[in-house]
PDB file of N, CA and C in Angstrom:
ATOM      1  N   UNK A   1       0.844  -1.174   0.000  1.00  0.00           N
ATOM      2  CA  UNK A   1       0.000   0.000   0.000  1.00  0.00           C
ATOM      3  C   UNK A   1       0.888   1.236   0.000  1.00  0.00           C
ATOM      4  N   UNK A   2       0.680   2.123  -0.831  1.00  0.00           N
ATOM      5  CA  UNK A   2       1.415   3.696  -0.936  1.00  0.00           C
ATOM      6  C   UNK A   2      -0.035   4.349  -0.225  1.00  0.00           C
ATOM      7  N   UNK A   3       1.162   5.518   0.256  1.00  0.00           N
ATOM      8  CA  UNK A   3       0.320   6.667   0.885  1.00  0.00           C
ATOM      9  C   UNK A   3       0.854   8.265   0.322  1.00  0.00           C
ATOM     10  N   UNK A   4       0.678   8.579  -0.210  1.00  0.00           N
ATOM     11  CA  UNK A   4       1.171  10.215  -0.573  1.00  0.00           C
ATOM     12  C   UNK A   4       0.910  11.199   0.057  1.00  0.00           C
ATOM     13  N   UNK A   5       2.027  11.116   1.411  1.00  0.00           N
ATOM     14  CA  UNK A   5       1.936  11.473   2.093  1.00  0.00           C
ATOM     15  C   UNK A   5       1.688  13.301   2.800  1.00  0.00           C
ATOM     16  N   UNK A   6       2.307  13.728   1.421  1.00  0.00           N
ATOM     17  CA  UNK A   6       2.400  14.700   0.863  1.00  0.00           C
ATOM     18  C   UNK A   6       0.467  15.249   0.390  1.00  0.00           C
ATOM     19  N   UNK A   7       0.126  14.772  -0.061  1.00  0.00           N
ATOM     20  CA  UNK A   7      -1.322  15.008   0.181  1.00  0.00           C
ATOM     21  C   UNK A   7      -2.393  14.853   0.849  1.00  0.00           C
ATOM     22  N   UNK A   8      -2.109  14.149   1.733  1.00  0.00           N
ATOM     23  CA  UNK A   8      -2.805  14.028   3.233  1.00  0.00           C
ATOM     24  C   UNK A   8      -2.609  15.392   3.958  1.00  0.00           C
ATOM     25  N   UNK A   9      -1.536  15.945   4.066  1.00  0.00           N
ATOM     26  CA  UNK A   9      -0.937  16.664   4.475  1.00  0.00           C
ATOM     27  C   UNK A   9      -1.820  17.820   3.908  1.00  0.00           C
ATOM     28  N   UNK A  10      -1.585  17.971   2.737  1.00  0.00           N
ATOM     29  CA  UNK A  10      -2.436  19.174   1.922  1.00  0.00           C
ATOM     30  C   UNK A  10      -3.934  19.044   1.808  1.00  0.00           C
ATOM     31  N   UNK A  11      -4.506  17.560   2.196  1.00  0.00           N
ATOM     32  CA  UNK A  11      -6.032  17.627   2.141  1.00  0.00           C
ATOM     33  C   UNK A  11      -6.257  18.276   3.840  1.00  0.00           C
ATOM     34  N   UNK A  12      -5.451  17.851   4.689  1.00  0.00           N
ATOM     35  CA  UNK A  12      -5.466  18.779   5.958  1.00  0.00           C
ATOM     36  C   UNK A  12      -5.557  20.147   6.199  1.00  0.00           C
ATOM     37  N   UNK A  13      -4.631  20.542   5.610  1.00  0.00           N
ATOM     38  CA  UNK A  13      -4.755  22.136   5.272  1.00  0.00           C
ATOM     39  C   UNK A  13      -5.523  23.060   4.639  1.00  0.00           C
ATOM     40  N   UNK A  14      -6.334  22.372   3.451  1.00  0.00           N
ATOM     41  CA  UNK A  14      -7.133  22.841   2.682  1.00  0.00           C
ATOM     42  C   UNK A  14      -8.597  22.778   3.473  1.00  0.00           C
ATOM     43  N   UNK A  15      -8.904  21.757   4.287  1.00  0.00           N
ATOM     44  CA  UNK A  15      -9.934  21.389   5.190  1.00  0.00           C
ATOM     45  C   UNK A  15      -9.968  22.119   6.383  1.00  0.00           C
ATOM     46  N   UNK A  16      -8.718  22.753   6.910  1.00  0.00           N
ATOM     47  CA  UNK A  16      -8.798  23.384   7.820  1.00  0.00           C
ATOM     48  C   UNK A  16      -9.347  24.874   7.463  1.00  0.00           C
ATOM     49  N   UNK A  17      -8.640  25.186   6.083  1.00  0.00           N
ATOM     50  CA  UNK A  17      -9.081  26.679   5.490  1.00  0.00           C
ATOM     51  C   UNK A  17     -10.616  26.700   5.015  1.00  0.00           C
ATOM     52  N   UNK A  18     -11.195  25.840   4.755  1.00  0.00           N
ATOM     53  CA  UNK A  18     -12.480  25.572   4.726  1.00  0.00           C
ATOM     54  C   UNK A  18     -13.012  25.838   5.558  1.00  0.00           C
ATOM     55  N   UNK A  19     -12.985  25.343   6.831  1.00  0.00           N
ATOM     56  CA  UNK A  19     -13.739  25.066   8.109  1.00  0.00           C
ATOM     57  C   UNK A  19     -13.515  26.736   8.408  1.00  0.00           C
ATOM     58  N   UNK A  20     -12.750  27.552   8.022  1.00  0.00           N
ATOM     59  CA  UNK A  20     -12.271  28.787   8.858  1.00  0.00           C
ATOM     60  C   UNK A  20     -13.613  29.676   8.131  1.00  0.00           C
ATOM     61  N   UNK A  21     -13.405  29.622   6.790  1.00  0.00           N
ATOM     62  CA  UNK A  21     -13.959  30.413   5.942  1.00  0.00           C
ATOM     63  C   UNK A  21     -15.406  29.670   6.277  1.00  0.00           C
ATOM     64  N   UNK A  22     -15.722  28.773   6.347  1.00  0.00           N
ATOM     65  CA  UNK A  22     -17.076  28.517   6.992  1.00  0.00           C
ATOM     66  C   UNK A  22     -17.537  29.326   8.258  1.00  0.00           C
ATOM     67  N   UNK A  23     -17.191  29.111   9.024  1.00  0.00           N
ATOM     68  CA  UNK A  23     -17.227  29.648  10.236  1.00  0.00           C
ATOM     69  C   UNK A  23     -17.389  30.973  10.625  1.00  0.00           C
ATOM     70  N   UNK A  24     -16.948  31.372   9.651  1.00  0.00           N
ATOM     71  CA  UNK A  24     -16.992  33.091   9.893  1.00  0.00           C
ATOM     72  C   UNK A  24     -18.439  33.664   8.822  1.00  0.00           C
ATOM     73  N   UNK A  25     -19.286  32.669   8.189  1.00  0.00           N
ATOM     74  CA  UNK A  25     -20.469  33.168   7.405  1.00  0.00           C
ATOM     75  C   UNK A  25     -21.757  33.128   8.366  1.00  0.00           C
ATOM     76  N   UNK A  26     -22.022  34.614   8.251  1.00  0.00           N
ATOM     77  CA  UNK A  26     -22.793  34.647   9.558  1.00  0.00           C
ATOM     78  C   UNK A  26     -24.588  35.238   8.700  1.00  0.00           C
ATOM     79  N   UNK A  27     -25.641  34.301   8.585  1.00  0.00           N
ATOM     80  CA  UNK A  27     -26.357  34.466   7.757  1.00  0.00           C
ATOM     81  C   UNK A  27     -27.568  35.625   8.566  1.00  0.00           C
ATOM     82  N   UNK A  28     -27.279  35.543   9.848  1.00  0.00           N
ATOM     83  CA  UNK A  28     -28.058  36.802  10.616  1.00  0.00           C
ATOM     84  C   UNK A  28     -27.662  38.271  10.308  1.00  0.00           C
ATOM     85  N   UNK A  29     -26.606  38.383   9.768  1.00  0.00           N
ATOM     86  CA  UNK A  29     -26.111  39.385   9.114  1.00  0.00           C
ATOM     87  C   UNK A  29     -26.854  40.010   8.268  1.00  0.00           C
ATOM     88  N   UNK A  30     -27.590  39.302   6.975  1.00  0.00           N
ATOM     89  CA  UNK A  30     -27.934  38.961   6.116  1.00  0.00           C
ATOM     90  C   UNK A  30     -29.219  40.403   6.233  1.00  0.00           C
ATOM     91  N   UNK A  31     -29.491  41.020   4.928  1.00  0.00           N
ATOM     92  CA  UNK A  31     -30.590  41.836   5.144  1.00  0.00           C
ATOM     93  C   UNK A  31     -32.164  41.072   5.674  1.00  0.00           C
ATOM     94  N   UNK A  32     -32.950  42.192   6.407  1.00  0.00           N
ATOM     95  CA  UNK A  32     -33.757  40.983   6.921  1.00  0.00           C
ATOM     96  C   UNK A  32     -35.223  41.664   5.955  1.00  0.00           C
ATOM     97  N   UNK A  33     -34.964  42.130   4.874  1.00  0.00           N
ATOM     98  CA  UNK A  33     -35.641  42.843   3.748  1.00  0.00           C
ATOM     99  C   UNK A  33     -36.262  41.757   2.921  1.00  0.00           C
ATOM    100  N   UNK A  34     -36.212  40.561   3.023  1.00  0.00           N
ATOM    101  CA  UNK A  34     -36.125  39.301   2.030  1.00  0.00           C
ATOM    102  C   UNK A  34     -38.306  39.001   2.101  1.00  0.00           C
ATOM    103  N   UNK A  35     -38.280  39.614   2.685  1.00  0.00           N
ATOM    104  CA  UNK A  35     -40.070  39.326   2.998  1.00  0.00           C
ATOM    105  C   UNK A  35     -40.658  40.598   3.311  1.00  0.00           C
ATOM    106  N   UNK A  36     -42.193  40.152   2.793  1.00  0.00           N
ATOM    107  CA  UNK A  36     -43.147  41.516   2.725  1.00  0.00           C
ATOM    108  C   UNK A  36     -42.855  41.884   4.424  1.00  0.00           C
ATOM    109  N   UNK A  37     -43.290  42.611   5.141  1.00  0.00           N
ATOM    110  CA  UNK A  37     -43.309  42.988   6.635  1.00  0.00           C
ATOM    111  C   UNK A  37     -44.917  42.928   6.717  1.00  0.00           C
ATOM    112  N   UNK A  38     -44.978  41.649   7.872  1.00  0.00           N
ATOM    113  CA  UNK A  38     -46.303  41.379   8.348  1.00  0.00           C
ATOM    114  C   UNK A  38     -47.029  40.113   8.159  1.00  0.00           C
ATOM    115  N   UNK A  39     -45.870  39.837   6.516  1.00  0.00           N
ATOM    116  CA  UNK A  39     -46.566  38.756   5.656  1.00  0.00           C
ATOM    117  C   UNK A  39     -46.300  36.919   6.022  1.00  0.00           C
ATOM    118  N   UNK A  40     -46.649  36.212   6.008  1.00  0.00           N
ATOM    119  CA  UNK A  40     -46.785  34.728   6.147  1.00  0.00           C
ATOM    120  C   UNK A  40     -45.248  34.453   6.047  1.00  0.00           C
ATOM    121  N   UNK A  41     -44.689  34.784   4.510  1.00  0.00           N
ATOM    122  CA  UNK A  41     -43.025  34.874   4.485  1.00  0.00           C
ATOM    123  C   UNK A  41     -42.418  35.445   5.671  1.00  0.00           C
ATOM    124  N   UNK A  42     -42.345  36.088   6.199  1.00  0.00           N
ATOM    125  CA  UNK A  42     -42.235  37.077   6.765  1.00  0.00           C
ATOM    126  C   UNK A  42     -41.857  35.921   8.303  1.00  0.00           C
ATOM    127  N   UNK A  43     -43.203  35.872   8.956  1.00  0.00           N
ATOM    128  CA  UNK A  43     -43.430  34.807  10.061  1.00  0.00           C
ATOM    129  C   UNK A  43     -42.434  33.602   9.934  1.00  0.00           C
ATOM    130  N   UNK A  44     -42.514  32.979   8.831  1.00  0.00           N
ATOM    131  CA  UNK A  44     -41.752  31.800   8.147  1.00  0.00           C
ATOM    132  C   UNK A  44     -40.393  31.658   8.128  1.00  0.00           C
ATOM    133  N   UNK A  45     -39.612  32.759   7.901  1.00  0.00           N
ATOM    134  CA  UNK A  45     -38.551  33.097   7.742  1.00  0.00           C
ATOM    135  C   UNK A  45     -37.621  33.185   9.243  1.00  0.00           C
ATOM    136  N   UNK A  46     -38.855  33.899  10.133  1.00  0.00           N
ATOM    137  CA  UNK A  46     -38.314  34.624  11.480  1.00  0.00           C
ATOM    138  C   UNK A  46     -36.864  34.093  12.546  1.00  0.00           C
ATOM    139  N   UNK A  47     -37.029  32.393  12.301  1.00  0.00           N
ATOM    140  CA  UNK A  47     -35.799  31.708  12.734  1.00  0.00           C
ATOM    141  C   UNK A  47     -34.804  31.230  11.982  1.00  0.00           C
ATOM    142  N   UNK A  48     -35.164  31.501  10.793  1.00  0.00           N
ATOM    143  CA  UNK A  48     -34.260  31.045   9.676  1.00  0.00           C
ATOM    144  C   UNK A  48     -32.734  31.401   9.914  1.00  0.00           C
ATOM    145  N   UNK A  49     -32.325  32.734  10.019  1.00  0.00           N
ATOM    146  CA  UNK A  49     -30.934  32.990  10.283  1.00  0.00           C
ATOM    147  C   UNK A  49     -30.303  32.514  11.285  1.00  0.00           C
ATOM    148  N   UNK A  50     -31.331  31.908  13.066  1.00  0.00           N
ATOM    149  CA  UNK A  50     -29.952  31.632  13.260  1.00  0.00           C
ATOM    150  C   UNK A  50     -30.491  30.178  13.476  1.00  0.00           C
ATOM    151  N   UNK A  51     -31.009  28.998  12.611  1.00  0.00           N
ATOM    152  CA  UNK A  51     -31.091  27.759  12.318  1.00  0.00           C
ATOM    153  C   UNK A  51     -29.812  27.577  10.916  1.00  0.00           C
ATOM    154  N   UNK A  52     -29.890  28.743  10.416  1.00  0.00           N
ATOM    155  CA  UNK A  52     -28.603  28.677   9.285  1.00  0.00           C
ATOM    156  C   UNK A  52     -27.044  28.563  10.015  1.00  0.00           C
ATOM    157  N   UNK A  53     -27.322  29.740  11.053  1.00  0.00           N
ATOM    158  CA  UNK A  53     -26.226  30.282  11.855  1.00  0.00           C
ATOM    159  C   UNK A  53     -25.528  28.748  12.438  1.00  0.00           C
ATOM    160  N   UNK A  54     -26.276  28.049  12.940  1.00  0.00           N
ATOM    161  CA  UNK A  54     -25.952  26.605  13.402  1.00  0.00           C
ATOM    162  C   UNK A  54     -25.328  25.801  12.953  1.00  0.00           C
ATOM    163  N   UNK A  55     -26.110  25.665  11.675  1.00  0.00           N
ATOM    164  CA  UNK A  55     -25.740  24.719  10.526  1.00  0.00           C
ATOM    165  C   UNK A  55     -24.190  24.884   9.991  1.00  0.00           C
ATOM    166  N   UNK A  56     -24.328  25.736   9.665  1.00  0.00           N
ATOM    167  CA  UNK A  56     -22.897  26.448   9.659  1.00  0.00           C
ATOM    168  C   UNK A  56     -21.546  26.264  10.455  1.00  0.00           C
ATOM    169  N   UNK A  57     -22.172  26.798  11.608  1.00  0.00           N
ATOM    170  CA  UNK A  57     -21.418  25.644  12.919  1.00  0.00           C
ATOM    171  C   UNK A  57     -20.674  24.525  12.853  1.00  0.00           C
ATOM    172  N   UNK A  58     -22.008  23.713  12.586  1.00  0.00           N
ATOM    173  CA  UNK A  58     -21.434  22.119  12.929  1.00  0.00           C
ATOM    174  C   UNK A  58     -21.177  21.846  11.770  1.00  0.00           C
ATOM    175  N   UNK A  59     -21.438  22.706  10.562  1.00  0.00           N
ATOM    176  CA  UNK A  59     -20.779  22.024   9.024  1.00  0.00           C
ATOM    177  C   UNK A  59     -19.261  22.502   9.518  1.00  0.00           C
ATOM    178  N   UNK A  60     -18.623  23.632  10.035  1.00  0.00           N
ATOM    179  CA  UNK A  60     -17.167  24.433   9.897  1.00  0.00           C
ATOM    180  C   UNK A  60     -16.386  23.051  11.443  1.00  0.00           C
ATOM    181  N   UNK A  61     -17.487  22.340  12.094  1.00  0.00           N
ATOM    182  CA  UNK A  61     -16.763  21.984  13.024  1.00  0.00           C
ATOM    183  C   UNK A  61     -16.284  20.327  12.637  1.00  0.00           C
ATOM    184  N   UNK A  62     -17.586  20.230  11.993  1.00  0.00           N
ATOM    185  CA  UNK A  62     -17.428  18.844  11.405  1.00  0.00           C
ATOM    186  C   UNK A  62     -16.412  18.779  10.515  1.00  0.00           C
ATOM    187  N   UNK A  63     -15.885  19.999   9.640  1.00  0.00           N
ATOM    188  CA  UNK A  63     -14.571  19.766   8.797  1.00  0.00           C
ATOM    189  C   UNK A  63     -13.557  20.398   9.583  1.00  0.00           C
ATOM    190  N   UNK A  64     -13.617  20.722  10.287  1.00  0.00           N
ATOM    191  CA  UNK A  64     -12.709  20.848  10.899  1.00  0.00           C
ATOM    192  C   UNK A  64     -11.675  19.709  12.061  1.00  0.00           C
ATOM    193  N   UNK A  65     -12.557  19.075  12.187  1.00  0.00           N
ATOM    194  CA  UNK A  65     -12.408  17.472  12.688  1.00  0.00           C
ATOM    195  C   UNK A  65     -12.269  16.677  11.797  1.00  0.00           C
ATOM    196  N   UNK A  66     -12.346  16.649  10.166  1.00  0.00           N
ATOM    197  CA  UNK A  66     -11.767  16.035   9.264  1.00  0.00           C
ATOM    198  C   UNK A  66     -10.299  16.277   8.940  1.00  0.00           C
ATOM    199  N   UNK A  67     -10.381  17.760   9.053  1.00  0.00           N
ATOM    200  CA  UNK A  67      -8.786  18.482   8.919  1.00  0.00           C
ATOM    201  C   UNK A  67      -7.938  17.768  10.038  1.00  0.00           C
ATOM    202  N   UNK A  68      -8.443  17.477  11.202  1.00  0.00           N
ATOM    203  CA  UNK A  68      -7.652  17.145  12.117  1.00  0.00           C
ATOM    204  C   UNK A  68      -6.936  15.630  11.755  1.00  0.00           C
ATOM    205  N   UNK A  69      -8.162  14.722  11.715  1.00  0.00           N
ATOM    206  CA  UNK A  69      -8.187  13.701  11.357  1.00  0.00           C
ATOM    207  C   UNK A  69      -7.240  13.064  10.306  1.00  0.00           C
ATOM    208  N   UNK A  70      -7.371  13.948   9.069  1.00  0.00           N
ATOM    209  CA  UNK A  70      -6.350  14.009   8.337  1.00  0.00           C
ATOM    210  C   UNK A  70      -4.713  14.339   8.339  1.00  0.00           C
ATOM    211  N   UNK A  71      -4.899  15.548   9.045  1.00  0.00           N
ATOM    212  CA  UNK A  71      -3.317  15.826   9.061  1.00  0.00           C
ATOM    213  C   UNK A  71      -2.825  14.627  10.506  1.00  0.00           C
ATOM    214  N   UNK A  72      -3.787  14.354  11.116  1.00  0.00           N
ATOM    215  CA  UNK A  72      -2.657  12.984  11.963  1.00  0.00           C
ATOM    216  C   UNK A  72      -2.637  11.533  11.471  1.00  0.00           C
ATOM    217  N   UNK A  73      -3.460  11.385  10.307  1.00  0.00           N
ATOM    218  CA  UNK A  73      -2.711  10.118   9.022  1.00  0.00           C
ATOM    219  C   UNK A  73      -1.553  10.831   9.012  1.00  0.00           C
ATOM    220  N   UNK A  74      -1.499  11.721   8.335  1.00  0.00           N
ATOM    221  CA  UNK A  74      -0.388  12.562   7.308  1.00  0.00           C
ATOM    222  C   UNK A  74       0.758  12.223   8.332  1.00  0.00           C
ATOM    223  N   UNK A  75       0.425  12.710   9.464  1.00  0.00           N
ATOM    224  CA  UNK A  75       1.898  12.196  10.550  1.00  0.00           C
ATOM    225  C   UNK A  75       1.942  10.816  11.049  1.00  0.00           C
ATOM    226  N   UNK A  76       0.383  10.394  11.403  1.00  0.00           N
ATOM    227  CA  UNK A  76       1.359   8.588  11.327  1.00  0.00           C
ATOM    228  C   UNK A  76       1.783   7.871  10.099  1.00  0.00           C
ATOM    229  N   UNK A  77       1.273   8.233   9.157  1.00  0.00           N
ATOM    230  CA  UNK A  77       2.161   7.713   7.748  1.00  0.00           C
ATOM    231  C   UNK A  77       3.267   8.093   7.760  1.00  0.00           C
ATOM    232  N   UNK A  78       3.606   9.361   7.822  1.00  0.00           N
ATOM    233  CA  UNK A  78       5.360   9.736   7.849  1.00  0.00           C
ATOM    234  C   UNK A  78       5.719   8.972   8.962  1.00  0.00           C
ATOM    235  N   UNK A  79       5.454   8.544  10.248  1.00  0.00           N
ATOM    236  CA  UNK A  79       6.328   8.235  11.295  1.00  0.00           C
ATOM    237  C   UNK A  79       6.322   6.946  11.049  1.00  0.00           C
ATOM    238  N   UNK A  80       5.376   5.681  10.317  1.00  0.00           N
ATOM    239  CA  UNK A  80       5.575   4.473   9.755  1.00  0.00           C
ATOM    240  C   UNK A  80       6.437   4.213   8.657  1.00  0.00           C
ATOM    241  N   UNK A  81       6.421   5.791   7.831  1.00  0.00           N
ATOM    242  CA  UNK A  81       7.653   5.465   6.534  1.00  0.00           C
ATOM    243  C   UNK A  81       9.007   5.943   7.233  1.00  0.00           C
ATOM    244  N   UNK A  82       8.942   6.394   8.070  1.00  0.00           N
ATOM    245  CA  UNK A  82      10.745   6.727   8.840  1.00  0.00           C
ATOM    246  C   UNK A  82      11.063   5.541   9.861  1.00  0.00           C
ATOM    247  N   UNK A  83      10.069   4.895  10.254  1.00  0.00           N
ATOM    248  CA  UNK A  83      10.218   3.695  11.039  1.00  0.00           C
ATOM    249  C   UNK A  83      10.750   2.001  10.011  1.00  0.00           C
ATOM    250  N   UNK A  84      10.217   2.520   8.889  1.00  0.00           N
ATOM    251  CA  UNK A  84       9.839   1.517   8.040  1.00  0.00           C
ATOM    252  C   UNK A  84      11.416   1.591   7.406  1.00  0.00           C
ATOM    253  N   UNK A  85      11.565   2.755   7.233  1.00  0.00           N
ATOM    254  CA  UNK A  85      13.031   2.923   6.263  1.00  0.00           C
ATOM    255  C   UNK A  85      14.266   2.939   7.138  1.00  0.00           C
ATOM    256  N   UNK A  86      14.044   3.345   8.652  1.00  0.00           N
ATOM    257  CA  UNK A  86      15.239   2.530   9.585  1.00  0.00           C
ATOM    258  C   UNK A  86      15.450   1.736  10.120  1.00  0.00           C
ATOM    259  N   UNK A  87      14.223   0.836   9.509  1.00  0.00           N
ATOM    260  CA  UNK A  87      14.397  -0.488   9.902  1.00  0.00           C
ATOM    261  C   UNK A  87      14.988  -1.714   8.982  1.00  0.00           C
ATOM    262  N   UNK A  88      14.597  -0.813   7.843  1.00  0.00           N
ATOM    263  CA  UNK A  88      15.898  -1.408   6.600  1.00  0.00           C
ATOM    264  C   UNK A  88      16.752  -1.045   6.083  1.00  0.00           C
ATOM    265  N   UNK A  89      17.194   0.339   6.872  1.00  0.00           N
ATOM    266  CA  UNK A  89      18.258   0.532   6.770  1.00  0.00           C
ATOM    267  C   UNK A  89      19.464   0.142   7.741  1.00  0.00           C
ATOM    268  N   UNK A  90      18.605  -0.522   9.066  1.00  0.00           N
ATOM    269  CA  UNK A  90      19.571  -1.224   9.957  1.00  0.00           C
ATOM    270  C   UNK A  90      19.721  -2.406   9.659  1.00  0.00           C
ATOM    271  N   UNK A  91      18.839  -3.373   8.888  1.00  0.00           N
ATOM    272  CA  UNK A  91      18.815  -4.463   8.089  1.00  0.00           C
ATOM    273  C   UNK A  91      19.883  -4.736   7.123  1.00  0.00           C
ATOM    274  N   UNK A  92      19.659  -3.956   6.237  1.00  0.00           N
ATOM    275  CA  UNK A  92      20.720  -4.104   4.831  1.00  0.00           C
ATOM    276  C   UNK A  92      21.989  -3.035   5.738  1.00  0.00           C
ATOM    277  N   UNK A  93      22.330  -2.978   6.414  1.00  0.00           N
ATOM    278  CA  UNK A  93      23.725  -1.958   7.129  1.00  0.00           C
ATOM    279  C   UNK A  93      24.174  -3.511   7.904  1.00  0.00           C
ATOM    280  N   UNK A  94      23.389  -3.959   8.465  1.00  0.00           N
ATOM    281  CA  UNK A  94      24.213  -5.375   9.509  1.00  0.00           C
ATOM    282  C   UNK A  94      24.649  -6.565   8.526  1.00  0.00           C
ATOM    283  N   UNK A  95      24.343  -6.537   7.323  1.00  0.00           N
ATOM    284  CA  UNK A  95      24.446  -7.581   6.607  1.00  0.00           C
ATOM    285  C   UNK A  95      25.593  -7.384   5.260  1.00  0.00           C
TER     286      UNK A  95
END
């Protein structure tokens, strides 16, 4: 089995910049102009921003726990290929 290790590494990082730029989209912000005033839309809408606001949340936290997840393959793969390669390199050195 190969591991490229080198992109574990970079799917970590890219997942972490995700999760950041998630995190900071704040949909309560958002104009609250989107409905007549008074109207059914209007009522309908009323929790919408911060049920978004949430979502948001646990989407930026949930990748962000992938990012994690990932970049510590990325380091036990490197510490199995430096384990792996001084162990044959003490191999083929005694012989």
């Amino acid at each position: 089995m190969s591991v490229d290790v080198d992109a574990v590494t970079a799917l970590g990082t890219a997942l972490a910049s995700a999760a950041s730029a998630i995190a900071v989209v704040d949909p309560r912000s958002a104009s609250a102009d989107v409905a007549v005033p008074g109207s059914e839309a209007e009522a309908a809408l009323t929790g919408l921003p911060d049920a978004l606001a949430g979502a948001y949340g646990r989407t930026a936290t949930g990748i962000r726990s992938m990012s994690r997840a990932a970049s510590a393959s990325a380091a036990g793969y490197a510490g199995t290929d430096a384990g792996t390669a001084a162990g044959f390199a003490a191999t083929a050195g005694g012989h």
